[in-house]
N, C-alpha and C. Protein backbone atom coordinates (compact mmCIF):
# COMPACT_ATOMS: atom_id res chain seq x y z
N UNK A 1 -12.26 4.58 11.99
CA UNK A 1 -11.13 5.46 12.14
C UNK A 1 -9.86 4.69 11.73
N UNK A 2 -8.90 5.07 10.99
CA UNK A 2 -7.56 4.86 10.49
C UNK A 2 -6.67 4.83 11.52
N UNK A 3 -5.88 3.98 11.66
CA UNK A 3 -4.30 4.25 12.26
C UNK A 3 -3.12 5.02 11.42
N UNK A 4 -2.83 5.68 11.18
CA UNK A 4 -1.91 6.34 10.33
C UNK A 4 -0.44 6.61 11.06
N UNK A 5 0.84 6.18 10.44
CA UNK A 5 1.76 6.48 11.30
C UNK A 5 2.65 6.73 9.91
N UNK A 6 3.88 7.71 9.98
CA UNK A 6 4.33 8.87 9.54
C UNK A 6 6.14 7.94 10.50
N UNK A 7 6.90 7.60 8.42
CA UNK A 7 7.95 7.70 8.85
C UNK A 7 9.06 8.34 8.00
N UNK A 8 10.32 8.87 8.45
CA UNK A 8 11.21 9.84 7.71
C UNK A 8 11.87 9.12 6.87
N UNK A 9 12.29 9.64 5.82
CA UNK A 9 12.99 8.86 4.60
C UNK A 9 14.05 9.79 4.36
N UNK A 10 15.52 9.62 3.59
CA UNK A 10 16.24 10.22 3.21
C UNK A 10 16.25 9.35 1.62
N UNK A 11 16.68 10.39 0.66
CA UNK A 11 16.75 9.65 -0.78
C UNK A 11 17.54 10.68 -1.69
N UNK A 12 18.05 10.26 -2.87
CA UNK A 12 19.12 11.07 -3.52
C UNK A 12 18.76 10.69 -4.77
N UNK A 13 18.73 11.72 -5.93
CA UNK A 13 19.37 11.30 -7.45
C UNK A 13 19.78 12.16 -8.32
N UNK A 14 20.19 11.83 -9.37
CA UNK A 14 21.17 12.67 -10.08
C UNK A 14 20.22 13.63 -11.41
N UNK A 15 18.81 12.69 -11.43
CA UNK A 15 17.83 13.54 -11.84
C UNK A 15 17.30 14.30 -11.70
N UNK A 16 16.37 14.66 -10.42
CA UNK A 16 15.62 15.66 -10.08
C UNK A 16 15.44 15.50 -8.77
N UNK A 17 14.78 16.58 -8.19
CA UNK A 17 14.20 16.44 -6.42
C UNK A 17 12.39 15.55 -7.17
N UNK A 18 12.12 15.18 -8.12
CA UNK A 18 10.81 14.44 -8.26
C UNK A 18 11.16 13.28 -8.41
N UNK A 19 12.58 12.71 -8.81
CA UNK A 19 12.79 11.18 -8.94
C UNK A 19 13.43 11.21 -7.31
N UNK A 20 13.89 12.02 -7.05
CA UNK A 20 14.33 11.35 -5.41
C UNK A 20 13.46 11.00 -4.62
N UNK A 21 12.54 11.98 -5.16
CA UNK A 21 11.13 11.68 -4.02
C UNK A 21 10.36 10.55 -4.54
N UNK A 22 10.55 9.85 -5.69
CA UNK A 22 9.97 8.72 -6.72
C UNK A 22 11.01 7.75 -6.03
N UNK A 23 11.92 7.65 -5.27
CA UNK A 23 12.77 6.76 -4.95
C UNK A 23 12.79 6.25 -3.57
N UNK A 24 12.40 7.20 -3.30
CA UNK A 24 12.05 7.04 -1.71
C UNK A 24 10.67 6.55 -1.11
N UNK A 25 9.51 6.70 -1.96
CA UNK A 25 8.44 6.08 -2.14
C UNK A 25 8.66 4.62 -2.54
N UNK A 26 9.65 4.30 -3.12
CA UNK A 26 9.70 3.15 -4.44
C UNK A 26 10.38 2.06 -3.08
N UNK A 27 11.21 2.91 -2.40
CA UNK A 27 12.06 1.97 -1.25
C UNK A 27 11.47 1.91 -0.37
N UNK A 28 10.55 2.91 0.04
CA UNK A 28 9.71 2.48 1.35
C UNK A 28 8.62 1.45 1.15
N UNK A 29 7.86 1.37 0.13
CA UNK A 29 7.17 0.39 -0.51
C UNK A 29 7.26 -1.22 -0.49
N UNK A 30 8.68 -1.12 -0.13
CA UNK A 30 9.56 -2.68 -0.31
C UNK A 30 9.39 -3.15 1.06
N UNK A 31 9.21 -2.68 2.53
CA UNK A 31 8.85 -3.33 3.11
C UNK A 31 7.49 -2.59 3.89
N UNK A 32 7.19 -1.15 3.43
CA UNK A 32 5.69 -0.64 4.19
C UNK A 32 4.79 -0.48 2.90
N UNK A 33 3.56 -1.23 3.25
CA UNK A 33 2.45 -1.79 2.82
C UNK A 33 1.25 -0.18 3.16
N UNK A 34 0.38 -0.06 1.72
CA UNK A 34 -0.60 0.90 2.28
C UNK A 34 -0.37 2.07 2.26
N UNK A 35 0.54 3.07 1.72
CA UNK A 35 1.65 4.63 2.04
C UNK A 35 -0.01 5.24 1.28
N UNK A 36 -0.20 6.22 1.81
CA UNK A 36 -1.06 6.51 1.70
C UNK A 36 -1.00 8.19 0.95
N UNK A 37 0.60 8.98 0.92
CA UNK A 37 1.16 10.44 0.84
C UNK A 37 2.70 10.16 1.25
N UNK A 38 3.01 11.25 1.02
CA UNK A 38 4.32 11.71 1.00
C UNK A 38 4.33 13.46 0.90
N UNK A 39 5.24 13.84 2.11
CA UNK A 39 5.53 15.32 2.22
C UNK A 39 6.96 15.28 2.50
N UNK A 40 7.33 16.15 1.19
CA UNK A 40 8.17 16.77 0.68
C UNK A 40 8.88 17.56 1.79
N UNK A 41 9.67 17.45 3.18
CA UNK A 41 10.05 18.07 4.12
C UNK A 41 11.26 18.99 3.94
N UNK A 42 12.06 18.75 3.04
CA UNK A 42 13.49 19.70 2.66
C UNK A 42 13.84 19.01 1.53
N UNK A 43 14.34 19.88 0.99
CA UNK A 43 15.45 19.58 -0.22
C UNK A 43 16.42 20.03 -0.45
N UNK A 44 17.54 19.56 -1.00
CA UNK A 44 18.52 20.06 -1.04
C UNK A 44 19.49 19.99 -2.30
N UNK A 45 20.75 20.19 -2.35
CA UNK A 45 21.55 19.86 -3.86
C UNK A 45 23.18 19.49 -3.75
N UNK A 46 24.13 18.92 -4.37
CA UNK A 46 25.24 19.21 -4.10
C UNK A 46 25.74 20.00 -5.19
N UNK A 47 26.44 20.54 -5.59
CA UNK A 47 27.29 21.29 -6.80
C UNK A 47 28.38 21.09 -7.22
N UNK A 48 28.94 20.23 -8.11
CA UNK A 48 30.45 20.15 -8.70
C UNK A 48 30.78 20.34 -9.91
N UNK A 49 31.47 21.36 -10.10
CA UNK A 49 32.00 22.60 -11.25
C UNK A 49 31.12 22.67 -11.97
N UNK A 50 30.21 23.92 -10.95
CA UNK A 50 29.13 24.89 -11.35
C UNK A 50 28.20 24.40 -11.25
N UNK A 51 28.04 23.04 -11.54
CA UNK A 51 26.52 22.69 -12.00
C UNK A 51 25.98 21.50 -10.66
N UNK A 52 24.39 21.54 -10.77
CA UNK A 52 24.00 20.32 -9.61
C UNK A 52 24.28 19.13 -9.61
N UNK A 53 25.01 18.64 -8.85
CA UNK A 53 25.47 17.19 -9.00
C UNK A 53 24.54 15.92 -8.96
N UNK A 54 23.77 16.85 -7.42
CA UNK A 54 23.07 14.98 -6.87
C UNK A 54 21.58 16.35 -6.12
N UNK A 55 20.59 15.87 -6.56
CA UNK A 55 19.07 16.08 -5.81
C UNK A 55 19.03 15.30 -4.68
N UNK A 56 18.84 15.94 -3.09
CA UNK A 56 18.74 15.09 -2.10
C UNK A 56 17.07 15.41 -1.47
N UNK A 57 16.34 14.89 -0.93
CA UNK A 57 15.20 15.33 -0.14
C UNK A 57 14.80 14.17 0.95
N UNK A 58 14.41 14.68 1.95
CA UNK A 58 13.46 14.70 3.42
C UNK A 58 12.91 14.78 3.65
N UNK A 59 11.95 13.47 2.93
CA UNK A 59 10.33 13.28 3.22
C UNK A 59 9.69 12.35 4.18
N UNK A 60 8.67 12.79 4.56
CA UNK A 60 7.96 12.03 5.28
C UNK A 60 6.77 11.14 4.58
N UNK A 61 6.72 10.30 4.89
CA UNK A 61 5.72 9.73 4.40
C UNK A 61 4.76 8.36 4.89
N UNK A 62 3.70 8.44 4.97
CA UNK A 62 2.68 8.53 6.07
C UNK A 62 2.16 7.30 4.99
N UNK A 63 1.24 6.40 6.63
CA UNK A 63 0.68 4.95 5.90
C UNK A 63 0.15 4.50 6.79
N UNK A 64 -0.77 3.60 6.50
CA UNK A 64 -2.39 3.43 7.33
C UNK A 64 -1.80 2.20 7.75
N UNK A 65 -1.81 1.51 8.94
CA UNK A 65 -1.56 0.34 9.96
C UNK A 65 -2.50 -0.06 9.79
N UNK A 66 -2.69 -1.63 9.93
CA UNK A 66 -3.70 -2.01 9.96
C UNK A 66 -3.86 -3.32 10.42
């Protein structure tokens, strides 16, 4: 049986909600070992004149202890 423990991330970019979520994987990585998924919990956007500024998302993402 696995230990699995599940922690929240906040992350931003000016590319897409798939590189934010590529960024937030990329930073959790740097000190948690093993990530096993990532769920996509909210997303969001900012807007300045008209158009999307910044991709934000609120993922969770889950990794085997060991």
């Amino acid at each position: 049986m696995a230990i699995l423990k599940v922690i929240e991330v906040l992350a931003n970019s000016s590319e897409s909600w798939e590189d934010a979520t590529q960024k937030a994987v990329t930073q959790a990585s740097k000190s948690v070992k093993n990530i096993r998924s990532v769920y996509v919990n909210e997303q969001s956007a900012t807007v300045k004149d008209g158009k999307v500024d910044d991709f934000r998302v609120n993922v969770k993402i889950t990794f085997e202890v060991k």
